[in-house]
PDB file of N, CA and C in Angstrom:
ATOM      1  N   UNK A   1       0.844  -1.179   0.000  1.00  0.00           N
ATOM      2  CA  UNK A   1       0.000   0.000   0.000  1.00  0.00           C
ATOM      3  C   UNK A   1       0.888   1.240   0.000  1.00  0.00           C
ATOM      4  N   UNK A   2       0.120   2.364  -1.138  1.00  0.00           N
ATOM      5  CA  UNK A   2       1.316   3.645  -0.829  1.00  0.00           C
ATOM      6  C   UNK A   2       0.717   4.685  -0.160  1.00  0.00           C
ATOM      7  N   UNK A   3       1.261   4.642   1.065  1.00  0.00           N
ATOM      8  CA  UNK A   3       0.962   6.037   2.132  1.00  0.00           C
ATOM      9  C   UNK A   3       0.846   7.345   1.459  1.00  0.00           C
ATOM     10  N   UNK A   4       1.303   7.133   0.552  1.00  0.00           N
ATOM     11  CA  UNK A   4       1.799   8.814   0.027  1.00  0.00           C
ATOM     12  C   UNK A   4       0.573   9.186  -0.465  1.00  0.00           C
ATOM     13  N   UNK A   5      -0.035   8.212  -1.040  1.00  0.00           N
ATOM     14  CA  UNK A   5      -1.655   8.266  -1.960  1.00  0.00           C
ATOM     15  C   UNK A   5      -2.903   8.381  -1.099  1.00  0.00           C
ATOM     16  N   UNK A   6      -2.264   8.152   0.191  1.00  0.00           N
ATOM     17  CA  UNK A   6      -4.016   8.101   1.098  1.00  0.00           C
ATOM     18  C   UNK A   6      -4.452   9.392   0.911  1.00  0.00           C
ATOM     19  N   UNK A   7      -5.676   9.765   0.961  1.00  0.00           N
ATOM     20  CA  UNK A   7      -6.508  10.805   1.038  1.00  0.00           C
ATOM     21  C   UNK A   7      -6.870  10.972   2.648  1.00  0.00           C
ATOM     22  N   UNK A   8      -6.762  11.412   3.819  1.00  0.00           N
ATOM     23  CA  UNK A   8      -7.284  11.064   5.040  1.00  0.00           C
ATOM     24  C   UNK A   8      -8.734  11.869   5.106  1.00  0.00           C
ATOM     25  N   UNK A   9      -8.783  12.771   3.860  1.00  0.00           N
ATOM     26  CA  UNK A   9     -10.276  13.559   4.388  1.00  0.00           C
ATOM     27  C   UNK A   9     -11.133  12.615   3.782  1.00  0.00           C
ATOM     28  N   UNK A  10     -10.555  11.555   3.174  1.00  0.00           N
ATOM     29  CA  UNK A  10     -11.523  10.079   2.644  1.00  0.00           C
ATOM     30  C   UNK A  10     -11.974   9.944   4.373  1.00  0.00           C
ATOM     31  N   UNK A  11     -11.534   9.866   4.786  1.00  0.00           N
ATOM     32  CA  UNK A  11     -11.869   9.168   6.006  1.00  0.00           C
ATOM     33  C   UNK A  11     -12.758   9.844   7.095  1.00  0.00           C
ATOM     34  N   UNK A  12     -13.402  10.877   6.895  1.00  0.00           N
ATOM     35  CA  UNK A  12     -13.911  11.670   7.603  1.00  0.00           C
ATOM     36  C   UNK A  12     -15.676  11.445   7.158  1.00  0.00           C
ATOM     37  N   UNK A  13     -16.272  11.205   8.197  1.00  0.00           N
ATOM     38  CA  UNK A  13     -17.604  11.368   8.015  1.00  0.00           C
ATOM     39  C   UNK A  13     -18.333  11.048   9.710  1.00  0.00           C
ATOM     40  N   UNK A  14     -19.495  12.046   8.974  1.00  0.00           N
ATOM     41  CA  UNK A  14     -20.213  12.298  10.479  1.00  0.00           C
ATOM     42  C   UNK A  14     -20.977  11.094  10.807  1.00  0.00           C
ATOM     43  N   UNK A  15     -20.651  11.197  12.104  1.00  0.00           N
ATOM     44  CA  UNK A  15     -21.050   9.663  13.357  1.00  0.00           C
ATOM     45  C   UNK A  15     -21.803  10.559  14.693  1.00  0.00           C
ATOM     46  N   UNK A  16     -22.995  10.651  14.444  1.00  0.00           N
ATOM     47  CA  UNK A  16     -23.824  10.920  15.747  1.00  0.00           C
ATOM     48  C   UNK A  16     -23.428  10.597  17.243  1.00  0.00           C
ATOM     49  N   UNK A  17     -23.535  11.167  18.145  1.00  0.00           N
ATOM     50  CA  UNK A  17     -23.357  10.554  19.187  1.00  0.00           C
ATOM     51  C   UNK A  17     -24.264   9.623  19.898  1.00  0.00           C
ATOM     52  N   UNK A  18     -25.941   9.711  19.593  1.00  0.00           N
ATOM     53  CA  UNK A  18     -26.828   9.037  19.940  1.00  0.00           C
ATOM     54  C   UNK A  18     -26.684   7.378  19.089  1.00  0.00           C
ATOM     55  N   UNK A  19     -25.693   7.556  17.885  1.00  0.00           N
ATOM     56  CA  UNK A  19     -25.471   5.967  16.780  1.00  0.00           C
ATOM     57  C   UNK A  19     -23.980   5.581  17.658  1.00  0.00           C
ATOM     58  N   UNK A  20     -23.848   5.478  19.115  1.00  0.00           N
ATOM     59  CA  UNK A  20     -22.314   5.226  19.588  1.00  0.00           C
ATOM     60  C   UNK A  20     -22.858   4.228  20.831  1.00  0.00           C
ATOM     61  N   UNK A  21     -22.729   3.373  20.950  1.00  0.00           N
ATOM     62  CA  UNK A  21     -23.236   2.327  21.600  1.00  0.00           C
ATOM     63  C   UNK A  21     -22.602   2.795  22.995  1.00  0.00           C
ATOM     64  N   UNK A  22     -23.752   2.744  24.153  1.00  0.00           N
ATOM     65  CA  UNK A  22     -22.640   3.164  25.516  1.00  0.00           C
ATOM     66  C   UNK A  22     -22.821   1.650  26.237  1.00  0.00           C
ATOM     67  N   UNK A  23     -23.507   1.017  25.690  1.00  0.00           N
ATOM     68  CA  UNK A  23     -23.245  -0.575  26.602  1.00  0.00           C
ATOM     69  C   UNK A  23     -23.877  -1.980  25.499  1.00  0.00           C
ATOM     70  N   UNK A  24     -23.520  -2.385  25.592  1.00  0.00           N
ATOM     71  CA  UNK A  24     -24.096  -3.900  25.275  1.00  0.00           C
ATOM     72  C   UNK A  24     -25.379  -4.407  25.081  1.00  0.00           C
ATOM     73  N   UNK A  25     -26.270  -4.643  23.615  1.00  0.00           N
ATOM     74  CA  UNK A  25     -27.376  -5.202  23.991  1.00  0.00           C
ATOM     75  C   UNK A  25     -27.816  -6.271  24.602  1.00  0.00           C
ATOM     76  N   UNK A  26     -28.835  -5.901  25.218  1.00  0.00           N
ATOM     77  CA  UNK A  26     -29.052  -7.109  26.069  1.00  0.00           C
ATOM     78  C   UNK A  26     -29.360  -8.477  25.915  1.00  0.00           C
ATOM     79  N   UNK A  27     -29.889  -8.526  24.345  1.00  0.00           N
ATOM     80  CA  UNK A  27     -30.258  -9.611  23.983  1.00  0.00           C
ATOM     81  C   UNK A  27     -28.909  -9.658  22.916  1.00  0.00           C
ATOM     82  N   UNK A  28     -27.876 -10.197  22.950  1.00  0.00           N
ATOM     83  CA  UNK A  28     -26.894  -9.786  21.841  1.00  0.00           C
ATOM     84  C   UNK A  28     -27.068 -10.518  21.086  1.00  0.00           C
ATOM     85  N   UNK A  29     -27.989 -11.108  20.450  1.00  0.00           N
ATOM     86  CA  UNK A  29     -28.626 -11.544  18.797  1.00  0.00           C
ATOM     87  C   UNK A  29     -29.530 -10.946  18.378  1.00  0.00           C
ATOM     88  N   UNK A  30     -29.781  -9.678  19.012  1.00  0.00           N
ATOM     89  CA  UNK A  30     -30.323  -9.018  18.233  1.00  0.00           C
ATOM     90  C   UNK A  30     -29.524  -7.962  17.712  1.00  0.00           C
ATOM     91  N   UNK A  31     -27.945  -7.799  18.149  1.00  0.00           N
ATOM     92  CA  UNK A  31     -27.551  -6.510  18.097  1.00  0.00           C
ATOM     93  C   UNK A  31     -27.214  -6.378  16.301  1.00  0.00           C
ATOM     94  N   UNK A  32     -26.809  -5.003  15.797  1.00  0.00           N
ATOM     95  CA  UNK A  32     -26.383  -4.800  14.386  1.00  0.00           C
ATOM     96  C   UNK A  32     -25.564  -5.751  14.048  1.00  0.00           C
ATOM     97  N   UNK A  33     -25.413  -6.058  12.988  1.00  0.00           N
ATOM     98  CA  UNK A  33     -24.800  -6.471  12.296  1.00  0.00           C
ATOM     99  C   UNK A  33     -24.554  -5.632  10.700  1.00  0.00           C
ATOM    100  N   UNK A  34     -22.998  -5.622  10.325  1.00  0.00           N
ATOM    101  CA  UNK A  34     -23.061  -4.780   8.697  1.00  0.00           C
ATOM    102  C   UNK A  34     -22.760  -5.592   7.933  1.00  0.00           C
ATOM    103  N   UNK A  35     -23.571  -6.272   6.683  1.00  0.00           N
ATOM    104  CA  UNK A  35     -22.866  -7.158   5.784  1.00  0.00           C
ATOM    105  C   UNK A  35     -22.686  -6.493   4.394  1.00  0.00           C
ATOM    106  N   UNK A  36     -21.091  -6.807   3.674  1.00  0.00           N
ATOM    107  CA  UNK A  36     -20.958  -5.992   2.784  1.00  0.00           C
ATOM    108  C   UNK A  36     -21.188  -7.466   1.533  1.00  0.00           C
ATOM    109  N   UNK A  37     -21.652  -7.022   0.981  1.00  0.00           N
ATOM    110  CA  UNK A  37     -22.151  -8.322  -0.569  1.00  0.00           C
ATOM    111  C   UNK A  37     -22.412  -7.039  -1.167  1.00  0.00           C
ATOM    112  N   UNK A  38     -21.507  -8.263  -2.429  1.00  0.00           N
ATOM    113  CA  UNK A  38     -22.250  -7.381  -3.827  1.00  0.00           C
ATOM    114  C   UNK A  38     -21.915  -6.065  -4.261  1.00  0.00           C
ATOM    115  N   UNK A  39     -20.850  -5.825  -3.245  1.00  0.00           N
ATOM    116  CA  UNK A  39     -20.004  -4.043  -3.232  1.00  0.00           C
ATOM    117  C   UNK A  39     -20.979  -3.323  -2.830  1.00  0.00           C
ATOM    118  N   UNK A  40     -22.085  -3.786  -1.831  1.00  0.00           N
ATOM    119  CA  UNK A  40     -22.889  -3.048  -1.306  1.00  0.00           C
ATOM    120  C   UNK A  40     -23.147  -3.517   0.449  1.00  0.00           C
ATOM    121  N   UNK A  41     -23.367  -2.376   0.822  1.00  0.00           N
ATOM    122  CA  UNK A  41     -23.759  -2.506   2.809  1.00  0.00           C
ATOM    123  C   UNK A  41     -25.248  -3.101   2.571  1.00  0.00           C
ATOM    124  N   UNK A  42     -24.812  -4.049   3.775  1.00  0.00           N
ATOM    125  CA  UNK A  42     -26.311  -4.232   4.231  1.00  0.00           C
ATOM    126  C   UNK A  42     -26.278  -4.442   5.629  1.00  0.00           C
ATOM    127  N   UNK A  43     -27.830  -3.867   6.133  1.00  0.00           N
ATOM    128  CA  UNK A  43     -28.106  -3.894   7.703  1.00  0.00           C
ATOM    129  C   UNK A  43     -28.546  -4.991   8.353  1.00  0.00           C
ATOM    130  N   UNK A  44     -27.990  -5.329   9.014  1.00  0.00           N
ATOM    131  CA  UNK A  44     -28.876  -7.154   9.486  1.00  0.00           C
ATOM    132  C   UNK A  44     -28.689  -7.041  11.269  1.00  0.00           C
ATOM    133  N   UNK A  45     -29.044  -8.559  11.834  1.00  0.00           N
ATOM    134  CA  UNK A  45     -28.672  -8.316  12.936  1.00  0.00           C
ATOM    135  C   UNK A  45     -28.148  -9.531  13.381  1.00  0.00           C
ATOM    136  N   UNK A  46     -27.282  -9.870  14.251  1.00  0.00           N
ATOM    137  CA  UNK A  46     -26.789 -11.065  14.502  1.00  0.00           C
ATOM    138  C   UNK A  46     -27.182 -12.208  14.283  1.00  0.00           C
ATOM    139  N   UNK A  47     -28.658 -12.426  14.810  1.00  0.00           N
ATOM    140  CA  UNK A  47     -28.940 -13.566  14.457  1.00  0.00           C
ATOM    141  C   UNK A  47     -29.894 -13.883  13.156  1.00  0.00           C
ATOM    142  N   UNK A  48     -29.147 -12.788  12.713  1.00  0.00           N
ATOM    143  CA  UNK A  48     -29.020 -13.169  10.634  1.00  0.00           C
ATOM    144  C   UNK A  48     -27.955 -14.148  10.179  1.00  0.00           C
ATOM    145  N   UNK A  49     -27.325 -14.363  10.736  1.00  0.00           N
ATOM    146  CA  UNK A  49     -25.772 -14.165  10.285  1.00  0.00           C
ATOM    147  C   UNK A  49     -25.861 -15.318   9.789  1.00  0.00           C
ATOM    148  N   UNK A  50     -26.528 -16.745  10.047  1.00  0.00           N
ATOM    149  CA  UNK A  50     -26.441 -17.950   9.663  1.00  0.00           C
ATOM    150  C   UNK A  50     -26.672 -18.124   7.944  1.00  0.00           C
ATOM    151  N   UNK A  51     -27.963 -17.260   8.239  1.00  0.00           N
ATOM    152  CA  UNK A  51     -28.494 -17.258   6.763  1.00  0.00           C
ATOM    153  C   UNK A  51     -28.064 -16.185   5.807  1.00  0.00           C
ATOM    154  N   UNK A  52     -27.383 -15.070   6.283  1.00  0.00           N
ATOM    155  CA  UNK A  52     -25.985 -14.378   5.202  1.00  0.00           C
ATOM    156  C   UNK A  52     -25.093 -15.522   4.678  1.00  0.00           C
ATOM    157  N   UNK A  53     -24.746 -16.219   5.772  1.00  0.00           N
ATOM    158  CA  UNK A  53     -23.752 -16.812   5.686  1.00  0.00           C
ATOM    159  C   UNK A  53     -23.870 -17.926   4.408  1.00  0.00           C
ATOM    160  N   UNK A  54     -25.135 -18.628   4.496  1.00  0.00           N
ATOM    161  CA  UNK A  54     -25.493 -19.625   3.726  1.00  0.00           C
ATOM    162  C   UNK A  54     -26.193 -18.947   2.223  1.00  0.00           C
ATOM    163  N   UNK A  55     -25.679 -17.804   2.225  1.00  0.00           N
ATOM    164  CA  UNK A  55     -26.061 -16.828   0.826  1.00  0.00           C
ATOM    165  C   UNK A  55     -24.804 -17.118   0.203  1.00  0.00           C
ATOM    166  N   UNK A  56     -23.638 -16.894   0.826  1.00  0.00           N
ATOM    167  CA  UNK A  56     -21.979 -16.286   0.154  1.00  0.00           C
ATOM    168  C   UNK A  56     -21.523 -17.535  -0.384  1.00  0.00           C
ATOM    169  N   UNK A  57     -20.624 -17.390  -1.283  1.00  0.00           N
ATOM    170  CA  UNK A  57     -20.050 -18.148  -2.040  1.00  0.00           C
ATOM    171  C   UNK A  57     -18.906 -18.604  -1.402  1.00  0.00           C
ATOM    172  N   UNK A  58     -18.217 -17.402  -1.188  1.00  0.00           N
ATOM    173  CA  UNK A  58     -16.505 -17.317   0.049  1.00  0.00           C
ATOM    174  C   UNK A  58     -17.330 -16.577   1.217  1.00  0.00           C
ATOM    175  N   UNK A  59     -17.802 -16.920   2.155  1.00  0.00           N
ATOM    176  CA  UNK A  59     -17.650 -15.975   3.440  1.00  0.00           C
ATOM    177  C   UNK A  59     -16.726 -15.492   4.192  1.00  0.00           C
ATOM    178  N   UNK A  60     -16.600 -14.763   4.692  1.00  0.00           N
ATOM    179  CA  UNK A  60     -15.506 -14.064   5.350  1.00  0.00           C
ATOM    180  C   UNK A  60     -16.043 -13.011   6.356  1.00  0.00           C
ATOM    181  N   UNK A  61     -15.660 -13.662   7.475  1.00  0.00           N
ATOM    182  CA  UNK A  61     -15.887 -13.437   8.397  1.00  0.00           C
ATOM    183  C   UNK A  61     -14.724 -12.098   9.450  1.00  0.00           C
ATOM    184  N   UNK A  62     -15.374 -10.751   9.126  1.00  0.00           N
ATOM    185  CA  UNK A  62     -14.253 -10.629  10.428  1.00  0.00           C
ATOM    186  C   UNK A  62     -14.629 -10.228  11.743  1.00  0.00           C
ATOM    187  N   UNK A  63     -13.849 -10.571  13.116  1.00  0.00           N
ATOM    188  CA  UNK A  63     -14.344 -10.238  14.183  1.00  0.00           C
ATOM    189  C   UNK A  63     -13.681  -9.177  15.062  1.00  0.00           C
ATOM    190  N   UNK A  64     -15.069  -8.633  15.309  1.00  0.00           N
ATOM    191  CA  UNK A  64     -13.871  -7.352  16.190  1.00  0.00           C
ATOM    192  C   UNK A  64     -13.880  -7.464  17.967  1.00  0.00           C
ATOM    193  N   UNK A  65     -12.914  -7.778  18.526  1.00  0.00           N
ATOM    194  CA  UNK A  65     -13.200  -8.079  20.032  1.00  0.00           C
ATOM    195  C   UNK A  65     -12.618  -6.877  20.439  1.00  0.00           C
ATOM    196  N   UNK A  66     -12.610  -5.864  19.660  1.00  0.00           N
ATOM    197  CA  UNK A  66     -12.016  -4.627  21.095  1.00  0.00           C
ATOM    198  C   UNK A  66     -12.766  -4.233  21.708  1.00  0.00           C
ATOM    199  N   UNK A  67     -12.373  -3.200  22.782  1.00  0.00           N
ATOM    200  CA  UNK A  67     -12.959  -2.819  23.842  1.00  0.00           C
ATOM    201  C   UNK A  67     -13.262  -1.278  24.023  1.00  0.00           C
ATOM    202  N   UNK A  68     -14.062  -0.838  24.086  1.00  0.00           N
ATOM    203  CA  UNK A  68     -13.767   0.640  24.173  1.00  0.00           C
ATOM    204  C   UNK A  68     -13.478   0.420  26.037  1.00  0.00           C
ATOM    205  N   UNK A  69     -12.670   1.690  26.184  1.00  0.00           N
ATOM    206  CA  UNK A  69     -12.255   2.432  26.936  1.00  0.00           C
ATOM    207  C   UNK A  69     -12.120   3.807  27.750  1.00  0.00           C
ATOM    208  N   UNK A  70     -12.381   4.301  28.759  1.00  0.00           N
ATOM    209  CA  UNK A  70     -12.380   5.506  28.920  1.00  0.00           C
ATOM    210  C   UNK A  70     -11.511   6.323  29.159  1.00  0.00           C
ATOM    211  N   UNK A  71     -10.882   6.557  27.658  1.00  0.00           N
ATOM    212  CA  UNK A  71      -9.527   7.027  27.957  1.00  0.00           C
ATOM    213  C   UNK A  71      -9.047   8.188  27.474  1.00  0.00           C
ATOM    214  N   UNK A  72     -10.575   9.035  27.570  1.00  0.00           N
ATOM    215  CA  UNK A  72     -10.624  10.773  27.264  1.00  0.00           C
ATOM    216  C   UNK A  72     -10.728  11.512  28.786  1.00  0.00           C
ATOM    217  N   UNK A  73      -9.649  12.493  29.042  1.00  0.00           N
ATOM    218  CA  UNK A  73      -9.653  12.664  30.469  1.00  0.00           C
ATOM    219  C   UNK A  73     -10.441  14.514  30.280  1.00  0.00           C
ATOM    220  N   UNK A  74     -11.123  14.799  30.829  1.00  0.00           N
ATOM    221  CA  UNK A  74     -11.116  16.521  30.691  1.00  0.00           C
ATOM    222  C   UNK A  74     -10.835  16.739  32.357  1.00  0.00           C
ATOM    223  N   UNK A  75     -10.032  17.840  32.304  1.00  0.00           N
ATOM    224  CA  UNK A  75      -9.981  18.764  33.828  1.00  0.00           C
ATOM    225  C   UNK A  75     -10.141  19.880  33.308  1.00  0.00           C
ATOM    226  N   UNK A  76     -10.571  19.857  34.475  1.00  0.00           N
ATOM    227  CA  UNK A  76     -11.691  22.023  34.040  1.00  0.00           C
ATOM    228  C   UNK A  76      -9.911  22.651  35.235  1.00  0.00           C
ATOM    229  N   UNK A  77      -9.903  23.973  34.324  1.00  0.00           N
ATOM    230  CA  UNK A  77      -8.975  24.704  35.079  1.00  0.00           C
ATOM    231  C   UNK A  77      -9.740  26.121  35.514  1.00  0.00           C
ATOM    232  N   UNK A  78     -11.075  26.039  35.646  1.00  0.00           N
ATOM    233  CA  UNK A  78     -11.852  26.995  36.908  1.00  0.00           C
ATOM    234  C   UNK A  78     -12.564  28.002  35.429  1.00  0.00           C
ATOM    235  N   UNK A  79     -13.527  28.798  35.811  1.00  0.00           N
ATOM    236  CA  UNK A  79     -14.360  29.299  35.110  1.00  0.00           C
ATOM    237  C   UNK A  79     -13.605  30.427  34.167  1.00  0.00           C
ATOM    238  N   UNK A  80     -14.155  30.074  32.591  1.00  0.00           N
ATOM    239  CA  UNK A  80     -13.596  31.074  31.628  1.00  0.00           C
ATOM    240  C   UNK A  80     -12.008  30.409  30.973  1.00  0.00           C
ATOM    241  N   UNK A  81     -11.912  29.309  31.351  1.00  0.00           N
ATOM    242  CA  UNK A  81     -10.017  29.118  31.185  1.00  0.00           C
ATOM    243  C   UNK A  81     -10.435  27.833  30.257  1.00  0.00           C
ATOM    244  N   UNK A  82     -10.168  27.644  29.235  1.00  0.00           N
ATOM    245  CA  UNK A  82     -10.237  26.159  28.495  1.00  0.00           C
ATOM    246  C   UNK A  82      -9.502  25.390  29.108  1.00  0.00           C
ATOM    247  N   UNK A  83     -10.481  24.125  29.574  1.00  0.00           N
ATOM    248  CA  UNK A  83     -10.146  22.898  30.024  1.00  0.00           C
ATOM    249  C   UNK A  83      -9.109  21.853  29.296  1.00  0.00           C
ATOM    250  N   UNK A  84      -8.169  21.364  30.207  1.00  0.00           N
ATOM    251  CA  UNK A  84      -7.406  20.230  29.458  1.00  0.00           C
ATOM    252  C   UNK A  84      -7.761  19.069  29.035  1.00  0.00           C
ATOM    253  N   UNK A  85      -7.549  18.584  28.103  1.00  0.00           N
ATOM    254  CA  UNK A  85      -8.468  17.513  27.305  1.00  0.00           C
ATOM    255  C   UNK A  85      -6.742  16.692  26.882  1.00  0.00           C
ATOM    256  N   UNK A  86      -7.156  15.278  27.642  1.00  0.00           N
ATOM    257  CA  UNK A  86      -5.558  14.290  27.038  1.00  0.00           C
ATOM    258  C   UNK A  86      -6.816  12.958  26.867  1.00  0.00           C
ATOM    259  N   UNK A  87      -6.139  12.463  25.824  1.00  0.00           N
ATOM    260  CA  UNK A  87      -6.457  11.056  25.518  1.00  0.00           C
ATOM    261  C   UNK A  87      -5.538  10.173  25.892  1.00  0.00           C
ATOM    262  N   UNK A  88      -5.738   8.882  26.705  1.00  0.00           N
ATOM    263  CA  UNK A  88      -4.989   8.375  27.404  1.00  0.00           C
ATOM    264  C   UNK A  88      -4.607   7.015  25.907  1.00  0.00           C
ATOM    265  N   UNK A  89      -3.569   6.937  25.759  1.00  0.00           N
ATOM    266  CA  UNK A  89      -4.084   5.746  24.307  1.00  0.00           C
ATOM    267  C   UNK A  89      -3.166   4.503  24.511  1.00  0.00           C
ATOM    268  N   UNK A  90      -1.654   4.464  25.352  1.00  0.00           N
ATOM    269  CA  UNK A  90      -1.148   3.762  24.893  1.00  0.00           C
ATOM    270  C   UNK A  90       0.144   3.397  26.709  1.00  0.00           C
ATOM    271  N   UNK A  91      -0.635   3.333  27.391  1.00  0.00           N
ATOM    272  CA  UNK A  91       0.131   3.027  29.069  1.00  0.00           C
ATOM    273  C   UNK A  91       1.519   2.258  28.647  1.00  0.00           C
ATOM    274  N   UNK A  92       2.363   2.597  29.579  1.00  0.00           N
ATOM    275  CA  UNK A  92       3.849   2.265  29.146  1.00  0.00           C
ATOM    276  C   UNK A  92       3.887   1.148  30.628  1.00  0.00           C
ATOM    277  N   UNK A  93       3.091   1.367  31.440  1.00  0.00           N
ATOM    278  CA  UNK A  93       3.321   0.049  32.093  1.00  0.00           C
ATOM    279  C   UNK A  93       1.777  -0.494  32.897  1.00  0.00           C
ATOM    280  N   UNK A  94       1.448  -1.711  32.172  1.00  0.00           N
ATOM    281  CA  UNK A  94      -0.087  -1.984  32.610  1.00  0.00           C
ATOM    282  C   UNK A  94      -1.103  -1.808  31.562  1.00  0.00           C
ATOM    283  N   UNK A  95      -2.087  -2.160  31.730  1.00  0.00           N
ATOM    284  CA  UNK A  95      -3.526  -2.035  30.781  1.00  0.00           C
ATOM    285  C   UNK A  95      -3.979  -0.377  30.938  1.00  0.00           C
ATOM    286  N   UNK A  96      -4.731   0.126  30.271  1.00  0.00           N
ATOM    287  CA  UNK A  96      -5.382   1.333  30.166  1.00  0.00           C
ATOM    288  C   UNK A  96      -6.250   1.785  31.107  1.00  0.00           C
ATOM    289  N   UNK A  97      -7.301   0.259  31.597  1.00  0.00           N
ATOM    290  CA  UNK A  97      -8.007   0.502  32.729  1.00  0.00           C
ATOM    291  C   UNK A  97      -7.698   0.481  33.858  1.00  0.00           C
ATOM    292  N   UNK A  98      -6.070  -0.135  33.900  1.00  0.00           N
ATOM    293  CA  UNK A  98      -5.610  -0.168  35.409  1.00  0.00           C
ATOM    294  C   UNK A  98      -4.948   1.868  35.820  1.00  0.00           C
ATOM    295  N   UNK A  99      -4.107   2.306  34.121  1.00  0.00           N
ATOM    296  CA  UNK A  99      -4.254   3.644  34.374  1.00  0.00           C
ATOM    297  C   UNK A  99      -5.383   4.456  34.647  1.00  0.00           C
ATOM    298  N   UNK A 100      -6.810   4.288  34.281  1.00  0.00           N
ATOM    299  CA  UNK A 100      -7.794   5.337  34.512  1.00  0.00           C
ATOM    300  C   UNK A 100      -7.734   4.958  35.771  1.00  0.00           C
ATOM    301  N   UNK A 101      -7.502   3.740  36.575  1.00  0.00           N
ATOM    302  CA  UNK A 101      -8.409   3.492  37.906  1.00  0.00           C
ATOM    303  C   UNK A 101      -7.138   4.214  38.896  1.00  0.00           C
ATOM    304  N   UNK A 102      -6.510   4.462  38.393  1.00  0.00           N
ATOM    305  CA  UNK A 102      -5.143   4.764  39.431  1.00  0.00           C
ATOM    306  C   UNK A 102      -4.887   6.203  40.184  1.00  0.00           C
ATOM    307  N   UNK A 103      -4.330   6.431  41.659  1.00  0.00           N
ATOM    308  CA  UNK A 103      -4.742   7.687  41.932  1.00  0.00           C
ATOM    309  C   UNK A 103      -3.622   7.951  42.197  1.00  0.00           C
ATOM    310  N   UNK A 104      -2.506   7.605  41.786  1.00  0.00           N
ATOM    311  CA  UNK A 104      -0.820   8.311  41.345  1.00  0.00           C
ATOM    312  C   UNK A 104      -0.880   9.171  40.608  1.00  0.00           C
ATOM    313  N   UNK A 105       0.051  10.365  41.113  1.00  0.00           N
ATOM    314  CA  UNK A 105       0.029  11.421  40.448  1.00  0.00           C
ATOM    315  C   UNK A 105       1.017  10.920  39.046  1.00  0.00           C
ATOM    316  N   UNK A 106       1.121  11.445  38.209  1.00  0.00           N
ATOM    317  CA  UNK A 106       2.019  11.302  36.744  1.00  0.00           C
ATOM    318  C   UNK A 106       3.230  12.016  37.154  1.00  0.00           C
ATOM    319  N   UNK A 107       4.226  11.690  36.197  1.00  0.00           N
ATOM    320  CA  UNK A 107       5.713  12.390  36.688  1.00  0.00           C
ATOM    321  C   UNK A 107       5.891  13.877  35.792  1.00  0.00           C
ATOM    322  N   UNK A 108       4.935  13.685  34.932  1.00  0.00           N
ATOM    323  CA  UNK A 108       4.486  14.959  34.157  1.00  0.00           C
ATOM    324  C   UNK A 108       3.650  15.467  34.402  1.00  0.00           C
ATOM    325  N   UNK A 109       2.543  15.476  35.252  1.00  0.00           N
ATOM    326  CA  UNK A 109       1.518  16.607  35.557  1.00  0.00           C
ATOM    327  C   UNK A 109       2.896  17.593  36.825  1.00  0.00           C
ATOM    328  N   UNK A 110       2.135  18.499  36.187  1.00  0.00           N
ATOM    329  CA  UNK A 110       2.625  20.049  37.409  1.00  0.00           C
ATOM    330  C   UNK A 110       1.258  20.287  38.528  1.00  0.00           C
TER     331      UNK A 110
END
């Protein structure tokens, strides 16, 4: 692939905040599912998937097990002053959730 050729404003499009899942459905065969056939999207829901499946010629399956995380921090610095905003993305020692849960100061905060 040549980096030099990406377009990144390809990559930009608006995502609602009410279309951002904040937990898990409860029945998780019913949750979305996106199937792409035919060079086209389609909307389904999990427990479609048998009978997508038994449509395709090659199926191909991919799975996504990540996790979201809460690893947007804001501190307000008192009224009228723009607040600091860090994204926590990549802990140098430990998981991400063991950094949010932690009440050590950083060797870089002042």
């Amino acid at each position: 692939m040549n980096f030099e050729k990406i377009n990144v404003e390809q990559f930009n499009y608006s995502l609602p905040e009410e279309k951002i899942a904040q937990f898990p459905h409860e029945n998780r065969d019913e949750a979305n599912l996106l199937i792409f056939r035919d060079e086209k999207i389609h909307h389904a829901l999990v427990k479609e998937l048998p009978n997508w499946i038994s449509k395709l010629n090659h199926p191909n399956i991919i799975l996504n097990d990540t996790k979201v995380v809460p690893a947007r921090l804001i501190f307000s610095r008192g009224e009228n002053v723009k607040p600091i905003e860090i994204f926590y993305m990549d802990p140098v020692n430990g998981s991400i959730e063991d950094a949010m849960q932690s009440k050590k100061k950083s060797k870089g905060m002042v």
